[in-house]
C-alpha atoms as a PDB file:
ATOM      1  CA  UNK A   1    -127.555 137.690 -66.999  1.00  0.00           C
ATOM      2  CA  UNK A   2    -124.061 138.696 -67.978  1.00  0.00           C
ATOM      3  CA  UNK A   3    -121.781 136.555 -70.070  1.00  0.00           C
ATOM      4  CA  UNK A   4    -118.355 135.766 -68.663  1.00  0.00           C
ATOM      5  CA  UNK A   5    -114.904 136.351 -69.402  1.00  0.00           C
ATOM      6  CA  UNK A   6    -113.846 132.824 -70.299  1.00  0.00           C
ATOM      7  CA  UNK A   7    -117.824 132.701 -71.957  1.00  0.00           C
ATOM      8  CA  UNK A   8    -116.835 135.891 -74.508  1.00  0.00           C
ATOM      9  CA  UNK A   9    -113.235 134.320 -75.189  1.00  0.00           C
ATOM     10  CA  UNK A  10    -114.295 130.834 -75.907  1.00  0.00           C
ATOM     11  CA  UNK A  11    -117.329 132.423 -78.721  1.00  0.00           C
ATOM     12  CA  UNK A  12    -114.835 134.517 -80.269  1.00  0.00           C
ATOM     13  CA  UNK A  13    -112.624 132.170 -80.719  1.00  0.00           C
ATOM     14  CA  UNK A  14    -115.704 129.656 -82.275  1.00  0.00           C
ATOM     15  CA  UNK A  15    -116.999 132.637 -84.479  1.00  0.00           C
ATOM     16  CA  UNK A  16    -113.451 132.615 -86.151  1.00  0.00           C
ATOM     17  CA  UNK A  17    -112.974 129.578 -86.756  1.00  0.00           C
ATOM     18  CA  UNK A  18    -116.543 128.747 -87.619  1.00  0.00           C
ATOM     19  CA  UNK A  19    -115.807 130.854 -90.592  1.00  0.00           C
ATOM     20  CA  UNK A  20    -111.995 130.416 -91.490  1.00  0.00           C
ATOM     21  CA  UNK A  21    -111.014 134.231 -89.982  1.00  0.00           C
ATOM     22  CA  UNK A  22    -107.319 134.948 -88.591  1.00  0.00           C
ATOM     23  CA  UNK A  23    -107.832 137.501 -85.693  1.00  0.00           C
ATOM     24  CA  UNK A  24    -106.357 139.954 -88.315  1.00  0.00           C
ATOM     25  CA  UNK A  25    -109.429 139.181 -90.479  1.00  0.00           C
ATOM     26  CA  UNK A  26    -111.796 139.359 -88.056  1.00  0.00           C
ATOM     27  CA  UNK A  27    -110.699 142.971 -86.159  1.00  0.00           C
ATOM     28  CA  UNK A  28    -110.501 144.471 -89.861  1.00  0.00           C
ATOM     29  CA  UNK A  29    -114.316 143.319 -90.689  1.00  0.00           C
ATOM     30  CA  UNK A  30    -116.042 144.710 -87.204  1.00  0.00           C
ATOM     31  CA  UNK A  31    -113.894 148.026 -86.805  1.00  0.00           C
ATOM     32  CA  UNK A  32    -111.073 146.838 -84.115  1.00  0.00           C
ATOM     33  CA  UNK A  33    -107.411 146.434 -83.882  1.00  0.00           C
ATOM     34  CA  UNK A  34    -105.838 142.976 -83.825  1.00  0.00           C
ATOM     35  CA  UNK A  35    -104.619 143.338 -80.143  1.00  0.00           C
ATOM     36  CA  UNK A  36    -108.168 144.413 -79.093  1.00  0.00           C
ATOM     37  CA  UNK A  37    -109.578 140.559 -80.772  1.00  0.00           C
ATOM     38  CA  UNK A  38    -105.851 138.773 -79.485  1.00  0.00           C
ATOM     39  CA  UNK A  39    -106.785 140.526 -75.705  1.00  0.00           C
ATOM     40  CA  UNK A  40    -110.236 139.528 -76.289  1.00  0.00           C
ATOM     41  CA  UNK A  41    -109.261 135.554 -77.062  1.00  0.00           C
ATOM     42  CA  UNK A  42    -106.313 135.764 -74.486  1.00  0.00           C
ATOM     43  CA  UNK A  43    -109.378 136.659 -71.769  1.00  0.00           C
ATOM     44  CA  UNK A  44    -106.916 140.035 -71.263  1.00  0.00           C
ATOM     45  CA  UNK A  45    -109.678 142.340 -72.036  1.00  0.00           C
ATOM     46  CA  UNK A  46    -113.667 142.070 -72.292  1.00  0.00           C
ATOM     47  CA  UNK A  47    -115.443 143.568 -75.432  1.00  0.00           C
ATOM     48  CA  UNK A  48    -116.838 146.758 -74.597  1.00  0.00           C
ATOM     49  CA  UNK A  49    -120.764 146.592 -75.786  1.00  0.00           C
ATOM     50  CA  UNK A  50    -122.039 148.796 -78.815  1.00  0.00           C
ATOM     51  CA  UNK A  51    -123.783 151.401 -76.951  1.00  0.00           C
ATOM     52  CA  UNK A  52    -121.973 152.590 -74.178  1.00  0.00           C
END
């Protein structure tokens, strides 16, 4: 079962504020740019998996 767009956006927005990151923060700590995590949050642009 595949998560959604709106699913991915809405759980990276909760992770970050769950624990008080800016999206600056948050794309430094896991190894992204800021656009990729504002794209991500803006349902612009899906995560790509780890893996692929």
């Amino acid at each position: 079962m595949a998560i959604q767009q709106p699913e991915v956006s809405h759980l990276i927005k909760e992770l970050r504020r769950r624990t008080g990151l800016t999206q600056q923060e948050l794309a430094r700590k896991i190894g992204v740019s800021f656009t990729s995590v504002n794209r991500w949050e803006k349902q612009k642009q899906m995560p790509i998996p780890l893996g692929l």
